[in-house]
PDB file of N, CA and C in Angstrom:
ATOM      1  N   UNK A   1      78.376 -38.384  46.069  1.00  0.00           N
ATOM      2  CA  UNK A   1      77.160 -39.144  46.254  1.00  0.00           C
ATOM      3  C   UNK A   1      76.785 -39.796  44.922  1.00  0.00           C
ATOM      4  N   UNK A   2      76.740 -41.025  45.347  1.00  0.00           N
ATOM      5  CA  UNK A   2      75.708 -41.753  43.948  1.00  0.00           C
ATOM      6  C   UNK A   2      74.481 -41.353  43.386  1.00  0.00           C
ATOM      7  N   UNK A   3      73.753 -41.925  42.709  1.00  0.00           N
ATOM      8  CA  UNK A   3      72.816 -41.502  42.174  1.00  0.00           C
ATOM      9  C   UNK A   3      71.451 -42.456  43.177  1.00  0.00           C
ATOM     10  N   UNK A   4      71.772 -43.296  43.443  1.00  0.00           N
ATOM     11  CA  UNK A   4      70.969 -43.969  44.550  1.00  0.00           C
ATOM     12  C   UNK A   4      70.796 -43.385  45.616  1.00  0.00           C
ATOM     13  N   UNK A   5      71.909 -43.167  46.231  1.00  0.00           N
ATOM     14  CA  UNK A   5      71.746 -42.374  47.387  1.00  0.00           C
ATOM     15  C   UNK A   5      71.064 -41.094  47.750  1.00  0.00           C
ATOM     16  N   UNK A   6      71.230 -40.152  46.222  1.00  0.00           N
ATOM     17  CA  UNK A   6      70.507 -39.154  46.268  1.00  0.00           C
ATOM     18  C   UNK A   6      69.041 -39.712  46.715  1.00  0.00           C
ATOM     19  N   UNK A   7      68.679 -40.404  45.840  1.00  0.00           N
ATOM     20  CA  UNK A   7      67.291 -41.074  45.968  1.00  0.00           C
ATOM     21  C   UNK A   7      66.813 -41.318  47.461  1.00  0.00           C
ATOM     22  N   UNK A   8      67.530 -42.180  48.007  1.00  0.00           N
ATOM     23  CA  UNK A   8      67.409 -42.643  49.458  1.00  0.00           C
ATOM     24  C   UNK A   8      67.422 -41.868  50.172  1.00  0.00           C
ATOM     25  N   UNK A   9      68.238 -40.264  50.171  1.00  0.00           N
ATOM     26  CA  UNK A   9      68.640 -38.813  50.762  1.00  0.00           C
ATOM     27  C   UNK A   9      67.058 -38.593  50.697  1.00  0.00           C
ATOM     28  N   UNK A  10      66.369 -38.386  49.634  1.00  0.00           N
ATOM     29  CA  UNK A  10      64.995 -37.886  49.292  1.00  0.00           C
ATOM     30  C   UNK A  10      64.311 -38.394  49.250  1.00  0.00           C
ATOM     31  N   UNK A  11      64.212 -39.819  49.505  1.00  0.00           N
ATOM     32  CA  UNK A  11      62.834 -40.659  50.147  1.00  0.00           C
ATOM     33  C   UNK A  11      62.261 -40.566  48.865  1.00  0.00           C
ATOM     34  N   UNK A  12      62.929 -40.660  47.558  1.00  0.00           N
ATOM     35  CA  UNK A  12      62.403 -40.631  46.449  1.00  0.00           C
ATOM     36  C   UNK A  12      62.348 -42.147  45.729  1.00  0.00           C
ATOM     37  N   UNK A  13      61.865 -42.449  44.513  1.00  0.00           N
ATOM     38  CA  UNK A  13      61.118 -43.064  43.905  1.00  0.00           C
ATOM     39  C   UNK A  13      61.869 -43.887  42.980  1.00  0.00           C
ATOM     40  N   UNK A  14      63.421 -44.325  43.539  1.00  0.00           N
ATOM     41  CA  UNK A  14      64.553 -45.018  42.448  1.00  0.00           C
ATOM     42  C   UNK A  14      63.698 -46.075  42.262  1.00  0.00           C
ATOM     43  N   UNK A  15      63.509 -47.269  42.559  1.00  0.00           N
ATOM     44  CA  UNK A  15      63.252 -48.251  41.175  1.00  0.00           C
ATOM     45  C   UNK A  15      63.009 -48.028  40.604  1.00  0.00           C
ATOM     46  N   UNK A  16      61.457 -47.068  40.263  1.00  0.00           N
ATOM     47  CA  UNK A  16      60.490 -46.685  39.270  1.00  0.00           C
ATOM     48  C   UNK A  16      61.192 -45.881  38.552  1.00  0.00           C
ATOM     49  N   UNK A  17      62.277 -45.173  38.652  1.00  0.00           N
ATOM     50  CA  UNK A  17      63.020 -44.458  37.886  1.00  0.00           C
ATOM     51  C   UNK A  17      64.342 -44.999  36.861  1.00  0.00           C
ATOM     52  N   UNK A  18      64.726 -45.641  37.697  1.00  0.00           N
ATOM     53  CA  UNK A  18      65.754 -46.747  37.057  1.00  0.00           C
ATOM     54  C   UNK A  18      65.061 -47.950  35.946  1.00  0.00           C
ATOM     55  N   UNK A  19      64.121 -48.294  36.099  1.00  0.00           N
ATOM     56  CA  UNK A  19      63.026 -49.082  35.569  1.00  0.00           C
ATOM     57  C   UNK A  19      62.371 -48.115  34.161  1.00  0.00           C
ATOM     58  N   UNK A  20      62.646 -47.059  34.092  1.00  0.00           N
ATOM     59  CA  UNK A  20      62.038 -46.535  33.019  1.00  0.00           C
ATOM     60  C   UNK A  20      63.609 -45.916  32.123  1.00  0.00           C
ATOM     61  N   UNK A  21      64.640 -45.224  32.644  1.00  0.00           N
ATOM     62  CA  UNK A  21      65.584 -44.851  31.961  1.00  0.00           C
ATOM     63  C   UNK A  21      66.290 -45.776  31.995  1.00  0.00           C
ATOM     64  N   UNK A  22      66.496 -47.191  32.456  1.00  0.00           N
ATOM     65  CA  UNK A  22      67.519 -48.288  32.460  1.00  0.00           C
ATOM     66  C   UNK A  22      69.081 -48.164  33.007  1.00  0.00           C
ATOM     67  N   UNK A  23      70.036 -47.166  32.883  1.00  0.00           N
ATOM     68  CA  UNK A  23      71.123 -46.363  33.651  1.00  0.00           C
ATOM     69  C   UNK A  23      71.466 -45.710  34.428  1.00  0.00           C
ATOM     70  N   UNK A  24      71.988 -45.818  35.199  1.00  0.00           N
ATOM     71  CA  UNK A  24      72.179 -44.541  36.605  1.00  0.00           C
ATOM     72  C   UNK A  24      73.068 -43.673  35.355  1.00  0.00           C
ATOM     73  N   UNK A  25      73.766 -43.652  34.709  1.00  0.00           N
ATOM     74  CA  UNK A  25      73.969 -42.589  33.459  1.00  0.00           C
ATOM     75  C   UNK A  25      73.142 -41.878  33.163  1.00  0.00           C
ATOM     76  N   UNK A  26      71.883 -42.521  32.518  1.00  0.00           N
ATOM     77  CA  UNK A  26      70.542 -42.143  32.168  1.00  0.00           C
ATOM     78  C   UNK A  26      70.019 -40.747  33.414  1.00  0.00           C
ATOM     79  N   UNK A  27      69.887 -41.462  34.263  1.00  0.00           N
ATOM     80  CA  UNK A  27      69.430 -40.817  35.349  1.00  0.00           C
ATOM     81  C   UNK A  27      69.720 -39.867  35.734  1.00  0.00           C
ATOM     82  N   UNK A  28      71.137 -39.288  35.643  1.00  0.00           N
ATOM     83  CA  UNK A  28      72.145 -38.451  36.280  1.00  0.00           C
ATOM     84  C   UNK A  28      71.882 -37.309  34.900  1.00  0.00           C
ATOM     85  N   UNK A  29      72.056 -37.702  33.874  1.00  0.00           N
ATOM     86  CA  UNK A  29      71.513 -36.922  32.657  1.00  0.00           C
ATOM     87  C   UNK A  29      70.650 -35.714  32.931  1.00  0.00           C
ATOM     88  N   UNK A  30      69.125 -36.856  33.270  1.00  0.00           N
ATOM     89  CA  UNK A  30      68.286 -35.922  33.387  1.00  0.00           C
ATOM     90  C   UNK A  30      67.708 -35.331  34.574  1.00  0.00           C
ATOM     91  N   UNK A  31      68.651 -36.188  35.768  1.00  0.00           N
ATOM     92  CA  UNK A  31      68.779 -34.749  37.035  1.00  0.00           C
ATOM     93  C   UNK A  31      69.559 -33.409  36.370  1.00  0.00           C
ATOM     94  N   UNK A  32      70.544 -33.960  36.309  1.00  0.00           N
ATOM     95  CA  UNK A  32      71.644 -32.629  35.363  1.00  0.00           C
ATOM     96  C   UNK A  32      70.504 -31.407  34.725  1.00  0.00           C
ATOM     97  N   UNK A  33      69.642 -32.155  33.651  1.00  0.00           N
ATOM     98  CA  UNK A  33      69.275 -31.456  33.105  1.00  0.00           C
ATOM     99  C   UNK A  33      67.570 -30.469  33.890  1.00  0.00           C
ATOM    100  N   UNK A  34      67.278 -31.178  34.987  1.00  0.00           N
ATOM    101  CA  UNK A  34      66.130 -30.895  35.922  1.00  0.00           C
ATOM    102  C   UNK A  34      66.832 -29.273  36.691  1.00  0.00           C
ATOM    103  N   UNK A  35      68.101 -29.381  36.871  1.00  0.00           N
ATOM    104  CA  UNK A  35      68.753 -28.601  37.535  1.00  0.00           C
ATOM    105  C   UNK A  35      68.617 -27.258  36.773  1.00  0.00           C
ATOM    106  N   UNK A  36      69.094 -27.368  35.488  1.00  0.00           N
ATOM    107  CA  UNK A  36      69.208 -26.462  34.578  1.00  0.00           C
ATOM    108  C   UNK A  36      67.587 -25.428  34.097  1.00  0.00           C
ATOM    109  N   UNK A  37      66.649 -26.161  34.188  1.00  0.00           N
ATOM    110  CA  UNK A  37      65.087 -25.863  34.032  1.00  0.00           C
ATOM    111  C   UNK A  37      64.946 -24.683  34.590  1.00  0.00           C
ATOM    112  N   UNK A  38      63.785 -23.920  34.081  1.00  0.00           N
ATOM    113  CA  UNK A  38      63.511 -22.184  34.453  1.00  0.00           C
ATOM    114  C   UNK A  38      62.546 -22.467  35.574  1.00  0.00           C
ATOM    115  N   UNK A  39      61.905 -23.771  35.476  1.00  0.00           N
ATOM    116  CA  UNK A  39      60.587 -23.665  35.908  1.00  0.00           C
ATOM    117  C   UNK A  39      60.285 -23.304  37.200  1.00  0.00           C
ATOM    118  N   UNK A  40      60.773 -23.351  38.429  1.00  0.00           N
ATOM    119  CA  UNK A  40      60.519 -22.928  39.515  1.00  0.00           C
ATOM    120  C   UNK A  40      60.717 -21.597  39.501  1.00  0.00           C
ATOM    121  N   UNK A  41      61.982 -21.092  39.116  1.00  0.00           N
ATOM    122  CA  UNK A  41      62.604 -19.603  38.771  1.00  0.00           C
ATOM    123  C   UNK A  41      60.838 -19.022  38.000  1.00  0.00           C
ATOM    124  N   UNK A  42      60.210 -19.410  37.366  1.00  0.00           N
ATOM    125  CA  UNK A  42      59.255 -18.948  36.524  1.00  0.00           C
ATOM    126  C   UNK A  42      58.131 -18.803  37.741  1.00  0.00           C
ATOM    127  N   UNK A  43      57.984 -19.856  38.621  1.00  0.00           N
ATOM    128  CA  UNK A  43      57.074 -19.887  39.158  1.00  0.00           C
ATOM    129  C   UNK A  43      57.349 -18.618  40.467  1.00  0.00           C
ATOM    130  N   UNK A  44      58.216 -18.835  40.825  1.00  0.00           N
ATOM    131  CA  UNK A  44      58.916 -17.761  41.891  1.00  0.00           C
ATOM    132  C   UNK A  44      58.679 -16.159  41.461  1.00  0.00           C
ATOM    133  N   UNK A  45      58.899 -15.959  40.083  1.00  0.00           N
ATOM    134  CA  UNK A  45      58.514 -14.916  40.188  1.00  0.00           C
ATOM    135  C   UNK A  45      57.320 -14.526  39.529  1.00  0.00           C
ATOM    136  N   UNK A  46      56.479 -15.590  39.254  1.00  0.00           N
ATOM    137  CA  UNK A  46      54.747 -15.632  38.976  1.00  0.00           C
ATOM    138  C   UNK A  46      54.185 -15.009  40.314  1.00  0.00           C
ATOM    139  N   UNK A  47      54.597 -15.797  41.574  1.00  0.00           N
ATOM    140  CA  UNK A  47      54.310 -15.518  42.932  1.00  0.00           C
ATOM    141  C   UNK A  47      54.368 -14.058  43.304  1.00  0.00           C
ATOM    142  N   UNK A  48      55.851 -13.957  42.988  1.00  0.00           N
ATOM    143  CA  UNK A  48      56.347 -12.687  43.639  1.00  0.00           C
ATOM    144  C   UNK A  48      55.332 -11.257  42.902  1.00  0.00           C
ATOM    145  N   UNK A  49      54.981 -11.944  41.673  1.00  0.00           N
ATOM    146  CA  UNK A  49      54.231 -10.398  41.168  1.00  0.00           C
ATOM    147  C   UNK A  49      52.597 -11.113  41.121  1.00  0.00           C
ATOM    148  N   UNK A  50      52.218 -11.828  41.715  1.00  0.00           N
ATOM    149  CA  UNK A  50      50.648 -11.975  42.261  1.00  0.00           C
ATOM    150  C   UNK A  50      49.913 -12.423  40.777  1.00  0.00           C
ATOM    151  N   UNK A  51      50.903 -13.186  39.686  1.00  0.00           N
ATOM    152  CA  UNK A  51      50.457 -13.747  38.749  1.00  0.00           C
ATOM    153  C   UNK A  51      50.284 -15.261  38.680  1.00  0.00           C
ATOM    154  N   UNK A  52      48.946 -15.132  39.685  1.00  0.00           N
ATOM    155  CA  UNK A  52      48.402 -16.850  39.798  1.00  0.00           C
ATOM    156  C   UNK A  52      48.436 -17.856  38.642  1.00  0.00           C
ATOM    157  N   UNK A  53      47.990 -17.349  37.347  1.00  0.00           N
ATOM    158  CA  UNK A  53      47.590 -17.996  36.182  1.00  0.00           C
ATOM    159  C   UNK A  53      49.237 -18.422  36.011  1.00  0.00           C
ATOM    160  N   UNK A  54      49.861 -17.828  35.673  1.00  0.00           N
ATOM    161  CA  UNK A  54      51.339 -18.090  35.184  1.00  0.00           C
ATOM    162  C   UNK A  54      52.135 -19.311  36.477  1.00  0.00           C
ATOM    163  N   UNK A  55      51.833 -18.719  37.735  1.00  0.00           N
ATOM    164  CA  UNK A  55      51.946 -19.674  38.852  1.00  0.00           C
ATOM    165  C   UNK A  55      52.076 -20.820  38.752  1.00  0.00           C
ATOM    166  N   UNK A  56      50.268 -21.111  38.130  1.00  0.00           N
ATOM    167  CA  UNK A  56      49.712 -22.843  38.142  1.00  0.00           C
ATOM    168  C   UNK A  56      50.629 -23.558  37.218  1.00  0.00           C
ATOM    169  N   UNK A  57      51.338 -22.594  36.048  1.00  0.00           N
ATOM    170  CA  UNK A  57      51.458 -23.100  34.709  1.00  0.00           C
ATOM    171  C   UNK A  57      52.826 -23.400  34.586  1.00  0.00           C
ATOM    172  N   UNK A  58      53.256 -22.639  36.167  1.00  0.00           N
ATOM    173  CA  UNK A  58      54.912 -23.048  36.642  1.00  0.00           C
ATOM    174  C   UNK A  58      55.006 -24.141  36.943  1.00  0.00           C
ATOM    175  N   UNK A  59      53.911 -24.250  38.081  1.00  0.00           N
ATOM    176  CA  UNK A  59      54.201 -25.225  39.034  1.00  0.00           C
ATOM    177  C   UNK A  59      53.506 -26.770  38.719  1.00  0.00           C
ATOM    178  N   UNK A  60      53.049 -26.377  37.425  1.00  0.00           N
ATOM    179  CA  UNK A  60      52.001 -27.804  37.186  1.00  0.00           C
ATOM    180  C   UNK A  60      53.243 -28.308  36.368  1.00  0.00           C
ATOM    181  N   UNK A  61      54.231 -27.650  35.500  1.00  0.00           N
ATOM    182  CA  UNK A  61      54.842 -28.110  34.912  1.00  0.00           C
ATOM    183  C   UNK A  61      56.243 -28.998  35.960  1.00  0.00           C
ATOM    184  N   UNK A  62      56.427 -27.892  37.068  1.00  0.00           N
ATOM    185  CA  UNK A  62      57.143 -28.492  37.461  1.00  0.00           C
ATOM    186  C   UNK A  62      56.964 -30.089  38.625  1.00  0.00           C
ATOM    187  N   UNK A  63      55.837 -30.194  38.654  1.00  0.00           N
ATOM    188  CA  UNK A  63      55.095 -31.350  39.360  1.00  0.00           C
ATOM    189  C   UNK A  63      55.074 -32.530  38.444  1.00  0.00           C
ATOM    190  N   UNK A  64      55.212 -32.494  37.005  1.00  0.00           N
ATOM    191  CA  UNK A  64      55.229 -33.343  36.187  1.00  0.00           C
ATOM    192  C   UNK A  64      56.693 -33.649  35.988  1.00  0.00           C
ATOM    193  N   UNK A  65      57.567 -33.093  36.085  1.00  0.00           N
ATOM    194  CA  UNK A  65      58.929 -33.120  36.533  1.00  0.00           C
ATOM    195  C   UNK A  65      59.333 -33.838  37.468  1.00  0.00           C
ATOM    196  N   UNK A  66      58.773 -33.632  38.719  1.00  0.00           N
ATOM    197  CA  UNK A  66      59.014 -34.135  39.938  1.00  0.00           C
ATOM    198  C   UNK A  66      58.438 -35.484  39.515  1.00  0.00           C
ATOM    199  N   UNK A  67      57.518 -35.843  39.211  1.00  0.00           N
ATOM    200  CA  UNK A  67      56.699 -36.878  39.040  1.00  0.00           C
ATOM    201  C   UNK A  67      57.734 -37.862  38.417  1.00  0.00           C
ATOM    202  N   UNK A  68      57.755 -37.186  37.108  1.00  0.00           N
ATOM    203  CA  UNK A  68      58.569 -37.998  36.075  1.00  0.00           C
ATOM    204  C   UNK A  68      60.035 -38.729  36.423  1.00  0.00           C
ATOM    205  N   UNK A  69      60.824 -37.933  37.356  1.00  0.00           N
ATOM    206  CA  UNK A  69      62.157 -38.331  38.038  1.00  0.00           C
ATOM    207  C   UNK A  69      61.952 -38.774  39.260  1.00  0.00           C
ATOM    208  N   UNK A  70      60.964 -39.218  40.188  1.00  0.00           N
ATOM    209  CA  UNK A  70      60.752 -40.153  40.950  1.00  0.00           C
ATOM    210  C   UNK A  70      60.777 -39.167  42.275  1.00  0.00           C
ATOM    211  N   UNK A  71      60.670 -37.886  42.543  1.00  0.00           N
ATOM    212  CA  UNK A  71      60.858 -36.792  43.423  1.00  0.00           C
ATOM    213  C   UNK A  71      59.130 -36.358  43.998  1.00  0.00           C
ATOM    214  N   UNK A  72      59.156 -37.864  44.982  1.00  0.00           N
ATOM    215  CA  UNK A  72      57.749 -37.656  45.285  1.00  0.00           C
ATOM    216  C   UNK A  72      57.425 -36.758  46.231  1.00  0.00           C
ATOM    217  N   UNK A  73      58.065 -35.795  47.082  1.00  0.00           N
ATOM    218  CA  UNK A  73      57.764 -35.056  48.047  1.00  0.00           C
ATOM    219  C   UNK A  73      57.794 -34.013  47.519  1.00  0.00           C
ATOM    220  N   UNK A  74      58.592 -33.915  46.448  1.00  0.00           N
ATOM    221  CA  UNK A  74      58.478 -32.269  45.304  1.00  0.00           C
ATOM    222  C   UNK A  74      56.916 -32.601  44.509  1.00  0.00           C
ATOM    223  N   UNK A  75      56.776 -33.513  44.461  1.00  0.00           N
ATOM    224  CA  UNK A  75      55.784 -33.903  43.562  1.00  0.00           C
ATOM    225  C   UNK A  75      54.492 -33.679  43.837  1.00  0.00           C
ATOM    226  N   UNK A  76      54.316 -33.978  45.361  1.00  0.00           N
ATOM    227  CA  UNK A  76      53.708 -34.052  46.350  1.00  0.00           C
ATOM    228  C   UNK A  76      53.312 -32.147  47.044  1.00  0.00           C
ATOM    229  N   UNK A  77      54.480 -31.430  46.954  1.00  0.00           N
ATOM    230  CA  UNK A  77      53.628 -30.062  47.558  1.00  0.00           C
ATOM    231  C   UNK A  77      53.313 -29.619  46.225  1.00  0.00           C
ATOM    232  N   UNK A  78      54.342 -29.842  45.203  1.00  0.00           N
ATOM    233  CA  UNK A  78      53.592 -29.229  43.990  1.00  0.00           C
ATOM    234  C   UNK A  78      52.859 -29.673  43.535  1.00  0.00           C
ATOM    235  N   UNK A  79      51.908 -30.714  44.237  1.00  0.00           N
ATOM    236  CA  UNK A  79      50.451 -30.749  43.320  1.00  0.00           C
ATOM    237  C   UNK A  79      49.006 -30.439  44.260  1.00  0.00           C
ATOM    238  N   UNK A  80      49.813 -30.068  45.591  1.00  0.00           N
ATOM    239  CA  UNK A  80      49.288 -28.984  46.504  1.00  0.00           C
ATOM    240  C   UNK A  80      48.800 -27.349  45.964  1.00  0.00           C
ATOM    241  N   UNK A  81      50.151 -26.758  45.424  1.00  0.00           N
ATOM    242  CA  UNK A  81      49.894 -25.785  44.727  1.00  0.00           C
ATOM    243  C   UNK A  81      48.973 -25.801  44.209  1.00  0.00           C
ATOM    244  N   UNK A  82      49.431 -26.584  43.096  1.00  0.00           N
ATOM    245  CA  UNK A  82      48.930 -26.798  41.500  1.00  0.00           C
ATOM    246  C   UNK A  82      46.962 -26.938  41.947  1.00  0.00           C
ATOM    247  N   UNK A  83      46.881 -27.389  42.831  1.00  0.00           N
ATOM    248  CA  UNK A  83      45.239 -27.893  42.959  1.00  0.00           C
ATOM    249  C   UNK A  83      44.636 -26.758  43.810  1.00  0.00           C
ATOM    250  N   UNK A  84      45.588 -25.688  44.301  1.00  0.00           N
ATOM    251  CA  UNK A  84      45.202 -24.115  45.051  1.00  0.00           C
ATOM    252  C   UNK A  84      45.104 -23.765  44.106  1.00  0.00           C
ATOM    253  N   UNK A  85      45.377 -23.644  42.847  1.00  0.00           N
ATOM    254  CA  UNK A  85      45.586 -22.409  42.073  1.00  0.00           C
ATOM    255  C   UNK A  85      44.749 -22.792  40.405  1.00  0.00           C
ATOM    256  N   UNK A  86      44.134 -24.621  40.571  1.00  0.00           N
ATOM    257  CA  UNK A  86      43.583 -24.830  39.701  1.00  0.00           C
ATOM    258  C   UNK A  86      42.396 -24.081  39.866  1.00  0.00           C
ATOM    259  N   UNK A  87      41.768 -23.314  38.028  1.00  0.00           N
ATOM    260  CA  UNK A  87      40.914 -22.892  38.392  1.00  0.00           C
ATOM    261  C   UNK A  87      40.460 -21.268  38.768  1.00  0.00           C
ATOM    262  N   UNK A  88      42.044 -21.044  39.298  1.00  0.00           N
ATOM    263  CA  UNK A  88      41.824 -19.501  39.372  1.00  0.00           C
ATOM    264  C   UNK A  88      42.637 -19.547  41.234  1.00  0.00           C
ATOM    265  N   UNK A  89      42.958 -18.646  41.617  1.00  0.00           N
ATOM    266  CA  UNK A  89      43.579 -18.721  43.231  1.00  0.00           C
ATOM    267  C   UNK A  89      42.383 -18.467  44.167  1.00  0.00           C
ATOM    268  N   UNK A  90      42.264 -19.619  45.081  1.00  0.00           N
ATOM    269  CA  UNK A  90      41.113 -19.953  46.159  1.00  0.00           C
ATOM    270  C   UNK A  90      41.820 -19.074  47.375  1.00  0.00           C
ATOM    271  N   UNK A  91      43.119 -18.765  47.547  1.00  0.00           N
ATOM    272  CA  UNK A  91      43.204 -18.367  49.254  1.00  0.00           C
ATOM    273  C   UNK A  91      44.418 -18.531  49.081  1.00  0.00           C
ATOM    274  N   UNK A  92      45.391 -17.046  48.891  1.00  0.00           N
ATOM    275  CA  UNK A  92      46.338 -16.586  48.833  1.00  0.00           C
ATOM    276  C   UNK A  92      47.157 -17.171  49.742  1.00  0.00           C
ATOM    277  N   UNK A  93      46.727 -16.821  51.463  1.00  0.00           N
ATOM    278  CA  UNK A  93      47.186 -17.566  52.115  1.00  0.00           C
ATOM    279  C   UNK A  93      47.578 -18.864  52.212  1.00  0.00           C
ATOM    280  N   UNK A  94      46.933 -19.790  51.799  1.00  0.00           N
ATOM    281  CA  UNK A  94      47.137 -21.128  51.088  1.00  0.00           C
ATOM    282  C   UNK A  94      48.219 -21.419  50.094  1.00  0.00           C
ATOM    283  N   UNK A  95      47.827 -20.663  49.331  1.00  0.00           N
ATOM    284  CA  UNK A  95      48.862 -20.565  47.843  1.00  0.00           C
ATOM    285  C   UNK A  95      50.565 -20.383  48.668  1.00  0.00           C
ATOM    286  N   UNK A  96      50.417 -19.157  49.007  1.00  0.00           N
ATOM    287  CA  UNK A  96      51.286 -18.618  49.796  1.00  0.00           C
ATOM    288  C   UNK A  96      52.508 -20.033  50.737  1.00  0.00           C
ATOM    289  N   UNK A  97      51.326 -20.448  51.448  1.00  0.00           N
ATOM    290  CA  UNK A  97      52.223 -21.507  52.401  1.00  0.00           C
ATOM    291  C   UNK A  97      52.631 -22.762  51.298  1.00  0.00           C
ATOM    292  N   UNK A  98      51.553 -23.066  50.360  1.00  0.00           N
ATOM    293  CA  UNK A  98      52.564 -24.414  49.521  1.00  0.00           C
ATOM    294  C   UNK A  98      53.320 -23.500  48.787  1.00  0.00           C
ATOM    295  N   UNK A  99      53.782 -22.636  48.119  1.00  0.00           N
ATOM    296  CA  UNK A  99      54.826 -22.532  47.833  1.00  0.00           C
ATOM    297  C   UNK A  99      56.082 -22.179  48.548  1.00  0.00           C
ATOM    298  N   UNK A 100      55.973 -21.940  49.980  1.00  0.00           N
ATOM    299  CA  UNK A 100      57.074 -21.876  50.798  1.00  0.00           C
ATOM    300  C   UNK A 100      57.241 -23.321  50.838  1.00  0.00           C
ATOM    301  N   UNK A 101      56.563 -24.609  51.117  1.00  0.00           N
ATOM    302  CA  UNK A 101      56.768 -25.660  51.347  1.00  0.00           C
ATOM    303  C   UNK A 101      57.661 -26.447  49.714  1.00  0.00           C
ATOM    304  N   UNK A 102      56.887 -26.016  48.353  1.00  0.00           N
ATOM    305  CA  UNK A 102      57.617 -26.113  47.116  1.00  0.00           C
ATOM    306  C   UNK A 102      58.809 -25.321  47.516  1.00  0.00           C
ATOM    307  N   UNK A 103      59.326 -24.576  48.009  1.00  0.00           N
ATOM    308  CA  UNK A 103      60.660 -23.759  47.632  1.00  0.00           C
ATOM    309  C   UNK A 103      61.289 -24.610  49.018  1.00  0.00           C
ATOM    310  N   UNK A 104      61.081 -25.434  49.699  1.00  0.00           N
ATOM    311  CA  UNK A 104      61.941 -26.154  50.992  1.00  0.00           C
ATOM    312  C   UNK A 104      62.287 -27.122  49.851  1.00  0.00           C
ATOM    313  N   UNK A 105      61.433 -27.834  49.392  1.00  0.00           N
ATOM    314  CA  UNK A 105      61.634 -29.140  48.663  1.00  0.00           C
ATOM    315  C   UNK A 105      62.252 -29.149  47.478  1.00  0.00           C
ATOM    316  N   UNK A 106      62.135 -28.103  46.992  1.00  0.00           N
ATOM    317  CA  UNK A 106      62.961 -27.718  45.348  1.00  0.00           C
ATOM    318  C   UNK A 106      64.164 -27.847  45.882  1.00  0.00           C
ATOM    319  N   UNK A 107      64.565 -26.964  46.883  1.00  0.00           N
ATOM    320  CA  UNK A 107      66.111 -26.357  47.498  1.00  0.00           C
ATOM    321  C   UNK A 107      66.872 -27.581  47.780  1.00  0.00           C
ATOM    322  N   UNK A 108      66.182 -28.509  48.490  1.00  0.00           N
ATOM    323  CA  UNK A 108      66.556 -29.847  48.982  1.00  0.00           C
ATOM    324  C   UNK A 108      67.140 -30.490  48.117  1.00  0.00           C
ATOM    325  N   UNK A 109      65.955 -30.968  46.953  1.00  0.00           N
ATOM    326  CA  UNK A 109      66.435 -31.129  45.894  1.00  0.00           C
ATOM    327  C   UNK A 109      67.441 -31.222  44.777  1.00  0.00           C
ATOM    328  N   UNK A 110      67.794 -30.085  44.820  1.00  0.00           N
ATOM    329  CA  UNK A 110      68.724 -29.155  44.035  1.00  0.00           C
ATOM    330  C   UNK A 110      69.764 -29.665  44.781  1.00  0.00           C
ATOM    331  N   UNK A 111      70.087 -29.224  46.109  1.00  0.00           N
ATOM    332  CA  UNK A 111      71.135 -29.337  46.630  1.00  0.00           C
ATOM    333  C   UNK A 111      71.777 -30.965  47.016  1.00  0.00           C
ATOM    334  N   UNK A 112      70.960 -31.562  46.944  1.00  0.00           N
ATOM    335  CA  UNK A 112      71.271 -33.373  46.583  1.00  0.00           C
ATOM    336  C   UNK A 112      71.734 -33.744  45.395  1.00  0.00           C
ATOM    337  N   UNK A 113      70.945 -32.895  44.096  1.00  0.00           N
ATOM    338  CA  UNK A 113      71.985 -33.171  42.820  1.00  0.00           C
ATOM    339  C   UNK A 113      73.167 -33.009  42.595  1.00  0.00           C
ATOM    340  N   UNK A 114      72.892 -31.240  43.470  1.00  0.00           N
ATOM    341  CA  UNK A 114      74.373 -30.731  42.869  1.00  0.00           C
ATOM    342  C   UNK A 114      75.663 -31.537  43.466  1.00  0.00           C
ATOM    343  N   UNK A 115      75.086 -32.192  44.203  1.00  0.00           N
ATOM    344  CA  UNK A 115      76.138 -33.234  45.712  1.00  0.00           C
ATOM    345  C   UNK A 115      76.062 -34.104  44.810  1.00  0.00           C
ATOM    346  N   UNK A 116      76.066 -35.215  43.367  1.00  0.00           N
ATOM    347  CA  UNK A 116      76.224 -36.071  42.541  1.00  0.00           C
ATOM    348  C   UNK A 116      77.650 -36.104  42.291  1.00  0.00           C
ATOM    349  N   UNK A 117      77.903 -37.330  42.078  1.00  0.00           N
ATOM    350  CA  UNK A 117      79.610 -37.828  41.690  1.00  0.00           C
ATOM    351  C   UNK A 117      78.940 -37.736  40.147  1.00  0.00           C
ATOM    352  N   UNK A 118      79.546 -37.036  39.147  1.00  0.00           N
ATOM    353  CA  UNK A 118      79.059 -37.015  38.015  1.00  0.00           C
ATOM    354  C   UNK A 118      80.810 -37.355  36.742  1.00  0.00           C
TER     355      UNK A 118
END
């Protein structure tokens, strides 16, 4: 898979991305390197041990991520989270369901890069 296609796979945000790094080289770089990141892994197990604060600080980071590489539907539950948990955690249950919805979209994600002709 190209690097476009990934994009088109994910209903994601290529011009605006290509438009700021100038290369599908460029681009592929810093998917490569999005792949490699702790940050969901951080946030996953913020969750798993009921450490909201550390949570927000996963998932806000990783929403600026998403943002930044044109991954608007990652971008999009994680700033779902990120706005449950701004502040302090409003409703576990809540919290709870966007990050099942962040861990569909991360996975997706992930698994479209790793599918890159590199």
């Amino acid at each position: 898979m190209k690097v476009q296609e990934l994009y088109s796979q994910l209903e994601a945000d290529y011009e605006n991305v290509i438009s700021r790094l100038a290369t599908e080289d460029r681009v592929a770089k810093y998917l490569h390197k999005f792949t490699q990141t702790t940050d969901y892994n951080d946030l996953q197990t913020a969750v798993n041990a009921g450490d909201w604060e550390k949570a927000f600080l996963a998932v806000h980071t990783l929403k600026g991520m998403a943002l930044n590489l044109g991954f608007s539907k990652l971008a999009s539950v994680s700033s779902s989270l990120t706005e449950e948990l701004r502040g302090g955690l409003k409703s576990e249950s809540a919290a709870l369901s966007y990050f099942s919805q962040v861990t569909e979209e991360y996975k997706r994600t992930i698994e479209a890069i790793n599918m890159l002709e590199i």
